[in-house]
C-alpha atoms as a PDB file:
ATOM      1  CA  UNK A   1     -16.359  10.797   6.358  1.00  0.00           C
ATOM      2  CA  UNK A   2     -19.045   9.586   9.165  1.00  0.00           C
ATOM      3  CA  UNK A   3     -18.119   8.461  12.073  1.00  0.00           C
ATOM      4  CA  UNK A   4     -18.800   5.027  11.464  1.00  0.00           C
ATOM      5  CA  UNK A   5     -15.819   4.852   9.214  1.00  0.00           C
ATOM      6  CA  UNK A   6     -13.785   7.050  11.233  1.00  0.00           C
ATOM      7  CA  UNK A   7     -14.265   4.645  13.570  1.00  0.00           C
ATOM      8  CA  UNK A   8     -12.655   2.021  11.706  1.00  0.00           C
ATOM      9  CA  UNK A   9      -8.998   2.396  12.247  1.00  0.00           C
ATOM     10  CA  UNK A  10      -6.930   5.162  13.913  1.00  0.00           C
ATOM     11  CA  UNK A  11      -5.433   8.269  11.996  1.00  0.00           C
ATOM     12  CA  UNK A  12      -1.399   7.170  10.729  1.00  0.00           C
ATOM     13  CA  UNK A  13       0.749   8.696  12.938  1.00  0.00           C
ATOM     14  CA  UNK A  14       2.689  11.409  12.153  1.00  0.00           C
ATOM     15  CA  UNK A  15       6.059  11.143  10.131  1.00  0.00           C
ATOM     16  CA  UNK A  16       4.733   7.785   9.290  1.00  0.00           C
ATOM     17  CA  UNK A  17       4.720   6.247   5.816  1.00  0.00           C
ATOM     18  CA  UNK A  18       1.255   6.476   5.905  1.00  0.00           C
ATOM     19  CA  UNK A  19       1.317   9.857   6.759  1.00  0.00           C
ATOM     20  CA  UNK A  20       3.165  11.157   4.770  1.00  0.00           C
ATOM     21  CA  UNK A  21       2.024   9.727   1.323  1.00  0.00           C
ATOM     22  CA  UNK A  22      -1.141  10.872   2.327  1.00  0.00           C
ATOM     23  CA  UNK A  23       0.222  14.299   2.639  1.00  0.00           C
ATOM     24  CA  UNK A  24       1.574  13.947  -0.819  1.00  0.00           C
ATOM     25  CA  UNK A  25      -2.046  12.857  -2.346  1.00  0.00           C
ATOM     26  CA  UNK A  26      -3.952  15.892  -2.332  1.00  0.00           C
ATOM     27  CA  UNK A  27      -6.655  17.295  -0.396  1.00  0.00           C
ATOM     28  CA  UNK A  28      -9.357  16.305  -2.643  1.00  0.00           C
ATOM     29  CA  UNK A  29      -8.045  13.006  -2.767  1.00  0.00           C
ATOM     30  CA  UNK A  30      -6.970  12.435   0.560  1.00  0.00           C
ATOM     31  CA  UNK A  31     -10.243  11.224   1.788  1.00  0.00           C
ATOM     32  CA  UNK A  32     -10.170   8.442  -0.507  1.00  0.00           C
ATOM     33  CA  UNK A  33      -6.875   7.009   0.590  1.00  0.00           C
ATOM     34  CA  UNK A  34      -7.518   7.255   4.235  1.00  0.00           C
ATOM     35  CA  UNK A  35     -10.629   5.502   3.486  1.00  0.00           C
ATOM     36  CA  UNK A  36      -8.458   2.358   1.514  1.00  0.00           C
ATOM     37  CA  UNK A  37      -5.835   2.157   4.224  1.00  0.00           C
ATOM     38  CA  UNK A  38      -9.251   1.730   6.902  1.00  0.00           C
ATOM     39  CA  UNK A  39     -10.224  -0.897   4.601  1.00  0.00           C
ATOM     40  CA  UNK A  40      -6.388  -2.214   4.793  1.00  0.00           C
ATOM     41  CA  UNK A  41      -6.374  -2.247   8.553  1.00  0.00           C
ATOM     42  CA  UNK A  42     -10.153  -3.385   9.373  1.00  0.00           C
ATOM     43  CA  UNK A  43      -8.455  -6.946   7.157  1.00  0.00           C
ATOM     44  CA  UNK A  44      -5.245  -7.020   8.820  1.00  0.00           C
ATOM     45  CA  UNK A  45      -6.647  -6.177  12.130  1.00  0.00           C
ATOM     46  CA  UNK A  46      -6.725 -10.582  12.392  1.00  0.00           C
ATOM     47  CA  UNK A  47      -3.168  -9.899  13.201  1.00  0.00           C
ATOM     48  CA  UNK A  48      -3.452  -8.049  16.588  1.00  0.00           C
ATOM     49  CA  UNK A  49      -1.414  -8.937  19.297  1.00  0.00           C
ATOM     50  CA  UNK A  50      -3.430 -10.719  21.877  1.00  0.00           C
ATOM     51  CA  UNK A  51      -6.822 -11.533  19.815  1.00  0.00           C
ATOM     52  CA  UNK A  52      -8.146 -15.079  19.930  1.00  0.00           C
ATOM     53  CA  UNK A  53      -7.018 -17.219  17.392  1.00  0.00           C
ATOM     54  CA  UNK A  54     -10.414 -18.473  16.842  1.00  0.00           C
ATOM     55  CA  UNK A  55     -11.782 -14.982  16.385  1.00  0.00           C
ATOM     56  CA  UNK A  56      -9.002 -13.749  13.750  1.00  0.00           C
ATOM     57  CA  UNK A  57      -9.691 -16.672  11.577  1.00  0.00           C
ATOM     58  CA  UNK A  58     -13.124 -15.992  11.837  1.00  0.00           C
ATOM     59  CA  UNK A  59     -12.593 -12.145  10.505  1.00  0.00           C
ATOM     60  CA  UNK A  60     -10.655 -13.386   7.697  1.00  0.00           C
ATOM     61  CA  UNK A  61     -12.875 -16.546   6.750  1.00  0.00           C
ATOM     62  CA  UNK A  62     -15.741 -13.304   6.897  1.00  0.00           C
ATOM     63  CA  UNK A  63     -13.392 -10.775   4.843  1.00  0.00           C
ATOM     64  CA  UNK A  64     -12.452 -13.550   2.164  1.00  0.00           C
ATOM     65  CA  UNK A  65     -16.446 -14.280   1.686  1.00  0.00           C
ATOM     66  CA  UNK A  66     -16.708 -10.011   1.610  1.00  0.00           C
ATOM     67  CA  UNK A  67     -14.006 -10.438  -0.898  1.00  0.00           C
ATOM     68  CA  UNK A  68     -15.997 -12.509  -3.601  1.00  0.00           C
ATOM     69  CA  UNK A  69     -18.818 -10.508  -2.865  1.00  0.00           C
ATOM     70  CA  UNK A  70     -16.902  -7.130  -3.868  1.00  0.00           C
ATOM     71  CA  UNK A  71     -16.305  -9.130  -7.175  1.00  0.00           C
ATOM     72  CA  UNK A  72     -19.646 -10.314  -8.038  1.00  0.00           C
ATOM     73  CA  UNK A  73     -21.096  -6.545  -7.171  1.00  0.00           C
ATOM     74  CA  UNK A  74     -22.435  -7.149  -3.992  1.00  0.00           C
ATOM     75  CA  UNK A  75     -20.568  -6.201  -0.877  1.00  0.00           C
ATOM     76  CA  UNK A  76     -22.074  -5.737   2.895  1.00  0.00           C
ATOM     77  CA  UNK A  77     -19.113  -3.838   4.414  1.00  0.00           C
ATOM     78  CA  UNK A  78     -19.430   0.030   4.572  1.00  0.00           C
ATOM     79  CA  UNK A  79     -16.195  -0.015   2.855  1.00  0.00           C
ATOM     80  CA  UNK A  80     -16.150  -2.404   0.180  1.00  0.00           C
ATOM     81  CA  UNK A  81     -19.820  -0.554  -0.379  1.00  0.00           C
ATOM     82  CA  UNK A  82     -18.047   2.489  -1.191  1.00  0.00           C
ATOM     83  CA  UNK A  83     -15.608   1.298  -3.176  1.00  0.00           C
ATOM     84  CA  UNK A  84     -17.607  -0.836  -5.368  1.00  0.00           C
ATOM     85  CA  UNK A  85     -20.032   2.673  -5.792  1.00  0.00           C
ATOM     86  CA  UNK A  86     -16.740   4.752  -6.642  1.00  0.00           C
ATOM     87  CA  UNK A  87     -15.828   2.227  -9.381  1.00  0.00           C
ATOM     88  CA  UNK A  88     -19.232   1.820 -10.585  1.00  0.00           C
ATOM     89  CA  UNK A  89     -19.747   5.711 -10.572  1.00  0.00           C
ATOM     90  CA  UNK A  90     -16.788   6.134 -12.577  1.00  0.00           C
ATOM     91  CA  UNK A  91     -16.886   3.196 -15.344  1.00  0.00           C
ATOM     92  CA  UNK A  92     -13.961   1.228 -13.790  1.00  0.00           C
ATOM     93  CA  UNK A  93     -13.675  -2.545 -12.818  1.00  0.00           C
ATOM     94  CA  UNK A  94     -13.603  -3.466  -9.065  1.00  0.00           C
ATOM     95  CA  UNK A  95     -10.261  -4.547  -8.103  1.00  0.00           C
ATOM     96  CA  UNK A  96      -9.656  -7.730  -5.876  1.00  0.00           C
ATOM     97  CA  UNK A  97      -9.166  -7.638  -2.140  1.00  0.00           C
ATOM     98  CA  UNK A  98      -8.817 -11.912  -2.087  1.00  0.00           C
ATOM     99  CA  UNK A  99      -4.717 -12.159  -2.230  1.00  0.00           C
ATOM    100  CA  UNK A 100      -4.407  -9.448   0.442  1.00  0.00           C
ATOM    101  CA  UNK A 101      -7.051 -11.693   2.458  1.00  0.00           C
ATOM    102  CA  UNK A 102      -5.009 -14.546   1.761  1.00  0.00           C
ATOM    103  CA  UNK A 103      -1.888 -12.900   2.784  1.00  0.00           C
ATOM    104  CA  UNK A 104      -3.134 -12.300   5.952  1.00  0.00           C
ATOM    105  CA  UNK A 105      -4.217 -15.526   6.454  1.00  0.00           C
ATOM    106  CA  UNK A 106      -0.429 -16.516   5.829  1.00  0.00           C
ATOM    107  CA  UNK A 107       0.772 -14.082   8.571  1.00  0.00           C
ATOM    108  CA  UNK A 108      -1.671 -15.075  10.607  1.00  0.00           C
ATOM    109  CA  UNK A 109      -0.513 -18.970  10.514  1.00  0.00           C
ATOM    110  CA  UNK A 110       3.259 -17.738  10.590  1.00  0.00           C
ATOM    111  CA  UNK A 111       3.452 -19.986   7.359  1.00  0.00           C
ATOM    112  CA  UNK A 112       7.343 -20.244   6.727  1.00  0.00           C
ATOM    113  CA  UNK A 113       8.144 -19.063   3.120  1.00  0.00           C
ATOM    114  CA  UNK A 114      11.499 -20.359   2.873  1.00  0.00           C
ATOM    115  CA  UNK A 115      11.986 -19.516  -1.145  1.00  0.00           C
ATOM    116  CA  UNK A 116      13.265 -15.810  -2.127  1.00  0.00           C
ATOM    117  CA  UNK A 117      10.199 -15.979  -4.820  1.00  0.00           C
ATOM    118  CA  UNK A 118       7.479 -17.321  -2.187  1.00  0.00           C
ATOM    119  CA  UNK A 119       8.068 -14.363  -0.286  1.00  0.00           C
ATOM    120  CA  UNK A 120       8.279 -12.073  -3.063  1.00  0.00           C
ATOM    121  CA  UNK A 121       4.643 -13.778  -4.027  1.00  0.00           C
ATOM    122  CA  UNK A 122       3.460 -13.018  -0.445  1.00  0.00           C
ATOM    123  CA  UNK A 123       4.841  -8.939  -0.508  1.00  0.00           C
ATOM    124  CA  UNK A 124       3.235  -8.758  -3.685  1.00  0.00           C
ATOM    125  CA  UNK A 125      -0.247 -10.155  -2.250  1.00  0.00           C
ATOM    126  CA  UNK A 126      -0.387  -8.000   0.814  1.00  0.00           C
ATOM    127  CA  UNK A 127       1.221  -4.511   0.020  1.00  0.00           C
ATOM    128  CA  UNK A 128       1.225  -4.863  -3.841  1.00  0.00           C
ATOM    129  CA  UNK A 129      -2.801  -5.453  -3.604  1.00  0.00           C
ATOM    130  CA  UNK A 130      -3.187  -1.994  -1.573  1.00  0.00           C
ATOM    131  CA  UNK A 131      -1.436  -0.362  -4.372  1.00  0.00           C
ATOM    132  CA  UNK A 132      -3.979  -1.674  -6.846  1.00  0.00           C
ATOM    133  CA  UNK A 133      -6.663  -0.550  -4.553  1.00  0.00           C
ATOM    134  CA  UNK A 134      -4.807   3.018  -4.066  1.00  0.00           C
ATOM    135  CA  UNK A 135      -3.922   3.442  -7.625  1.00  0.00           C
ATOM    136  CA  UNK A 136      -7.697   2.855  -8.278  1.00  0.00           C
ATOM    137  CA  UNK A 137      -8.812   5.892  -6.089  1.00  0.00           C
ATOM    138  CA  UNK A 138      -5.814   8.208  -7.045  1.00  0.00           C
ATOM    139  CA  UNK A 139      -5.574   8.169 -10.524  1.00  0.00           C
ATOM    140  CA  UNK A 140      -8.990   9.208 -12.383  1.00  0.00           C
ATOM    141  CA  UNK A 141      -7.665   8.417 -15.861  1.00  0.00           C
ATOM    142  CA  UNK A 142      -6.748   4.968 -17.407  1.00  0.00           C
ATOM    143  CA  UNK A 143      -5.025   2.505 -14.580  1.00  0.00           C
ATOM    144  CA  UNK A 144      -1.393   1.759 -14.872  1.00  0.00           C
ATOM    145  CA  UNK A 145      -0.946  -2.099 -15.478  1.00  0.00           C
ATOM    146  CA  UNK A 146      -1.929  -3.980 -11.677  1.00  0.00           C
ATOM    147  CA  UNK A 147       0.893  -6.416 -12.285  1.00  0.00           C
ATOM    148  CA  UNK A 148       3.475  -3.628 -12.221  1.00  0.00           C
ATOM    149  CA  UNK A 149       1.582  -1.670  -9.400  1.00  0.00           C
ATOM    150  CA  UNK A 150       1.305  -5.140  -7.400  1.00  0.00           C
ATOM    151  CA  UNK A 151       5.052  -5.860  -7.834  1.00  0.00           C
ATOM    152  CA  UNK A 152       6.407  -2.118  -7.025  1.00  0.00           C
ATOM    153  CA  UNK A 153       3.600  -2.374  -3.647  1.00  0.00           C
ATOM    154  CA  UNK A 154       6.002  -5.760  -3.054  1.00  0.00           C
ATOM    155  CA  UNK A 155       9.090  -4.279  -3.419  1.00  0.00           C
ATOM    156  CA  UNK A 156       8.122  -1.900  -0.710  1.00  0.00           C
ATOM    157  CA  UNK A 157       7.036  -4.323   1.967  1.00  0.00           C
ATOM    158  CA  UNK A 158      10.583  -6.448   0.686  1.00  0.00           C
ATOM    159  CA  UNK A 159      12.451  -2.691   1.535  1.00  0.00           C
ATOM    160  CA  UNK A 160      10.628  -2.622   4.921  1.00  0.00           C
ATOM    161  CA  UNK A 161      11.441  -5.867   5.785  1.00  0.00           C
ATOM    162  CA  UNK A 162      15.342  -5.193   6.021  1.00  0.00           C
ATOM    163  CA  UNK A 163      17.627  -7.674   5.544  1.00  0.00           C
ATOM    164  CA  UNK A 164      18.798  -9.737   2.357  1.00  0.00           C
ATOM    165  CA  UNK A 165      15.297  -9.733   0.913  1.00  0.00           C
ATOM    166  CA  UNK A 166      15.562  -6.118  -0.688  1.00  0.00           C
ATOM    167  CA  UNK A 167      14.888  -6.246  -4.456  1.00  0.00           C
ATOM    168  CA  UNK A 168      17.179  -5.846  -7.157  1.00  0.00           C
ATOM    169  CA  UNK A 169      17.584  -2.207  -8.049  1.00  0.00           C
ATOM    170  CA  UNK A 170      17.179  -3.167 -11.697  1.00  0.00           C
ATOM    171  CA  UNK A 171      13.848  -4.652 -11.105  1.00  0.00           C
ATOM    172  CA  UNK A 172      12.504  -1.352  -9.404  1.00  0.00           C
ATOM    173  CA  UNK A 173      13.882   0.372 -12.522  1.00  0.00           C
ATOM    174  CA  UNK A 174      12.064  -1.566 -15.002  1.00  0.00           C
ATOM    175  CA  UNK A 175       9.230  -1.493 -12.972  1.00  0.00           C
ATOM    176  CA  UNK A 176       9.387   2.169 -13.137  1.00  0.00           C
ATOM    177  CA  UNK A 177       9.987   1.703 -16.649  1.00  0.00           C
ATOM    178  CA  UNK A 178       6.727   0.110 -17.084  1.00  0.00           C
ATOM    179  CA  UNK A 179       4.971   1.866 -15.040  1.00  0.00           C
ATOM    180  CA  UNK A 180       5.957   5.617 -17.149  1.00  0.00           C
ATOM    181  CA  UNK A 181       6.749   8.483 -16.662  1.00  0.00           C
ATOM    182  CA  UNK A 182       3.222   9.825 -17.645  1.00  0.00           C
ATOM    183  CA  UNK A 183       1.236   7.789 -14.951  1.00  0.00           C
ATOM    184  CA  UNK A 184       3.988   9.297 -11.715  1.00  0.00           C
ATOM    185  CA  UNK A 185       2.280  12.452 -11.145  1.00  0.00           C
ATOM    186  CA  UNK A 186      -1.424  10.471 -10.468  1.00  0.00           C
ATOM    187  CA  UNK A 187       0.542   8.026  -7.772  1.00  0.00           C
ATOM    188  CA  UNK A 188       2.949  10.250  -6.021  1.00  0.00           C
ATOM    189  CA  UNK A 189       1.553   8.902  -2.722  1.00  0.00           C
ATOM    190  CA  UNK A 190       2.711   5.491  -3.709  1.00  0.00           C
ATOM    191  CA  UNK A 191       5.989   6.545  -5.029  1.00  0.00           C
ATOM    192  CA  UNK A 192       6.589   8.429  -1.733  1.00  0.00           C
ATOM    193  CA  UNK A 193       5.855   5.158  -0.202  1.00  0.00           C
ATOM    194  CA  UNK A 194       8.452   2.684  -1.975  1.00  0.00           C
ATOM    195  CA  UNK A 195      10.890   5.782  -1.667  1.00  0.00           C
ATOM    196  CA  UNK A 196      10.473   5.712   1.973  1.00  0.00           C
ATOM    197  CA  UNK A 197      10.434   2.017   2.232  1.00  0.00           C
ATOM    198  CA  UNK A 198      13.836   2.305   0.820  1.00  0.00           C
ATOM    199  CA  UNK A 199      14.723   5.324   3.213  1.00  0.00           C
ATOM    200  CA  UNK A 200      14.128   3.418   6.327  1.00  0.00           C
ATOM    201  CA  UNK A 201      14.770  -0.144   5.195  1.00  0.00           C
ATOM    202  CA  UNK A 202      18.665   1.043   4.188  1.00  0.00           C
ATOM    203  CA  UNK A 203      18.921   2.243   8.045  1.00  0.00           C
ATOM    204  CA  UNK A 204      17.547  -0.422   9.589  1.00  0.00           C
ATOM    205  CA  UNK A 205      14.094   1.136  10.115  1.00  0.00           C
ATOM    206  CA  UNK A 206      12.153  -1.846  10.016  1.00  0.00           C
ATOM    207  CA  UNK A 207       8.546  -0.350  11.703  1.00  0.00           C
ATOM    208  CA  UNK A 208       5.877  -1.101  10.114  1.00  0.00           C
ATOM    209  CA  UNK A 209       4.833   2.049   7.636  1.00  0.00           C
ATOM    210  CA  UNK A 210       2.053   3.009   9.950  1.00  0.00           C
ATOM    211  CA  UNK A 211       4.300   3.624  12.184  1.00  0.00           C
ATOM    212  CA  UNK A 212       7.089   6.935  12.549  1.00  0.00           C
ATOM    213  CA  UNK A 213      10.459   6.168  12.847  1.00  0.00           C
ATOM    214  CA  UNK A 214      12.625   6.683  15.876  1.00  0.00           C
ATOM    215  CA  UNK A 215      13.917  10.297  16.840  1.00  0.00           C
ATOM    216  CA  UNK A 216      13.729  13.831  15.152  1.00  0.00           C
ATOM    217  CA  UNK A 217      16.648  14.131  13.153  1.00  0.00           C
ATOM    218  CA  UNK A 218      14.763  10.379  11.099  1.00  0.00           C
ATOM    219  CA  UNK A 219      11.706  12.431  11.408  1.00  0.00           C
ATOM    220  CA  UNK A 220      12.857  15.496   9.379  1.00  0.00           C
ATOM    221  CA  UNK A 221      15.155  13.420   6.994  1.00  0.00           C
ATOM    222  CA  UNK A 222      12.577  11.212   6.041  1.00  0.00           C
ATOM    223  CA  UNK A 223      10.164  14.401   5.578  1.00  0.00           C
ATOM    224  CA  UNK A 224      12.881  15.873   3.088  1.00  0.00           C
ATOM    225  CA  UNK A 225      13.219  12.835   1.102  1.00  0.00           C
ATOM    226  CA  UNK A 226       9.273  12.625   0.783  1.00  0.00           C
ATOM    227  CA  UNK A 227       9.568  16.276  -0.681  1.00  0.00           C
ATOM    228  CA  UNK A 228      11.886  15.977  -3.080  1.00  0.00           C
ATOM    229  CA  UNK A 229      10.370  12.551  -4.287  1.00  0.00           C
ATOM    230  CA  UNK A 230       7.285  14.338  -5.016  1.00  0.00           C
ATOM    231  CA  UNK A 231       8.552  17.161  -6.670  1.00  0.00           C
ATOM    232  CA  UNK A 232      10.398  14.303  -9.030  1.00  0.00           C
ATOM    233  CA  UNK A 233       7.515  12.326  -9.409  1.00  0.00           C
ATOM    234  CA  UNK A 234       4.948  15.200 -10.611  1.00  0.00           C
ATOM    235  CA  UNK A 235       7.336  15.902 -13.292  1.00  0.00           C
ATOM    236  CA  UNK A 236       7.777  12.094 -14.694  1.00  0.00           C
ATOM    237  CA  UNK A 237      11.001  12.488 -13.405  1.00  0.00           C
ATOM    238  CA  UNK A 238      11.147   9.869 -10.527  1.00  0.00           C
ATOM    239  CA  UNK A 239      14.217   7.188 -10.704  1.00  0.00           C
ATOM    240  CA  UNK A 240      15.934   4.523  -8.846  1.00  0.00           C
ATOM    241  CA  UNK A 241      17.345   4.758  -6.248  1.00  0.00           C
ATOM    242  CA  UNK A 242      15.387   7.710  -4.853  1.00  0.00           C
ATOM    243  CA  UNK A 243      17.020  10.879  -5.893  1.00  0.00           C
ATOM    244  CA  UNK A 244      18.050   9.564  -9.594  1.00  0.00           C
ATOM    245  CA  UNK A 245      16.022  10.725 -12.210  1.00  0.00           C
ATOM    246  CA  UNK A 246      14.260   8.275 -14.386  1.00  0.00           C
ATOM    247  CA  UNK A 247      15.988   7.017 -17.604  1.00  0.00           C
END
């Protein structure tokens, strides 16, 4: 990676969610993620503490134009370029950045989303579209359906969001369902990640997934349950809740 892209955002901390599906993706794949969760942070980076309002909506009315440029084949950002030559290279349709774009917009205007299923629309936009992105650079063979990789991404940033707002454990099942067993070993990194979601949402851990949770005894815990997810999901055999195998 050159340092122009290194540049971009700042390595996931240790013990965070980031991290540690990273960890879980493989060193010849690794580069790839890192390189979608820049291009996750250099959109969300609108949302900054302290930045000018003017200037944030700027970024984003920039990003969403970037956005229909990915789709039409023509992007200007060094990571949207790479993308777009990684899909091209390898026969596969670009996927679209504009709902994570225009979930940040909604964060950005503190929109109220009063209704369980506007909410559920707006996790699905803004995690569930880096899942799509991340299931396109993990998985080499055919993609798993981006409606079911959208909604399990929105389940996750429901889990991390605490409260009432979790999803039904029968939807993550079906979802899994849907998903198959076949496609689990190719996106451990994202299973990791709704398993972890789930890990710190049920104690309160309600960081943000770039972020590590508080104290070492959540550090190693939440290491463990990464392991053992893994070693479920690269046999098919990953369930709901975490630690159940899959029907």
């Amino acid at each position: 990676m050159n340092d122009a892209l290194q540049a971009l955002a700042p390595a996931a901390a240790a013990g965070s969610v980031h991290a540690l599906a990273e960890l879980y993706c493989g060193l010849e794949r690794r580069e790839a993620m890192r390189k979608v969760l820049e291009l996750y942070a250099e959109i969300r980076a609108s949302l900054t503490p302290g930045m000018d309002h003017s200037v944030a909506h700027q970024r984003l009315d920039w990003w969403q134009h970037e956005a229909l440029r990915l789709q039409r084949g023509e992007p200007a950002h060094p990571l949207t370029r790479w993308l777009a030559a990684r899909q091209h290279a390898r026969g596969a349709p670009l996927p679209a950045l504009l709902p994570l774009v225009q979930a940040t917009a909604l964060a950005l205007a503190a929109a109220p989303l009063s209704a369980r299923d506007e909410r559920q629309a707006y996790y699905e936009a803004g995690t569930g579209t880096l899942f799509v992105l991340l299931s396109a650079v993990l998985s080499d063979g055919p993609q798993p359906d981006a409606s079911t990789l959208r909604a399990l991404g929105g389940c996750a940033q429901q889990l991390l969001a605490g409260g009432e707002d979790g999803p039904e454990p029968a939807r993550v099942r079906q979802l899994l369902v849907k998903l198959g067993a076949d496609a689990q070993p190719a996106l451990v990194p994202l299973l990791v990640w709704l398993a972890l979601a789930h890990w710190r949402g049920s104690r309160g851990e309600i960081a943000p997934p770039e972020r590590a949770p508080g104290g070492r005894y959540a550090l190693w815990s939440q290491n463990f349950a990464a392991w053992r997810v893994a070693r479920a999901a690269l046999r098919g055999q990953f369930g709901w809740p975490p630690g159940q195998r899959m029907a």
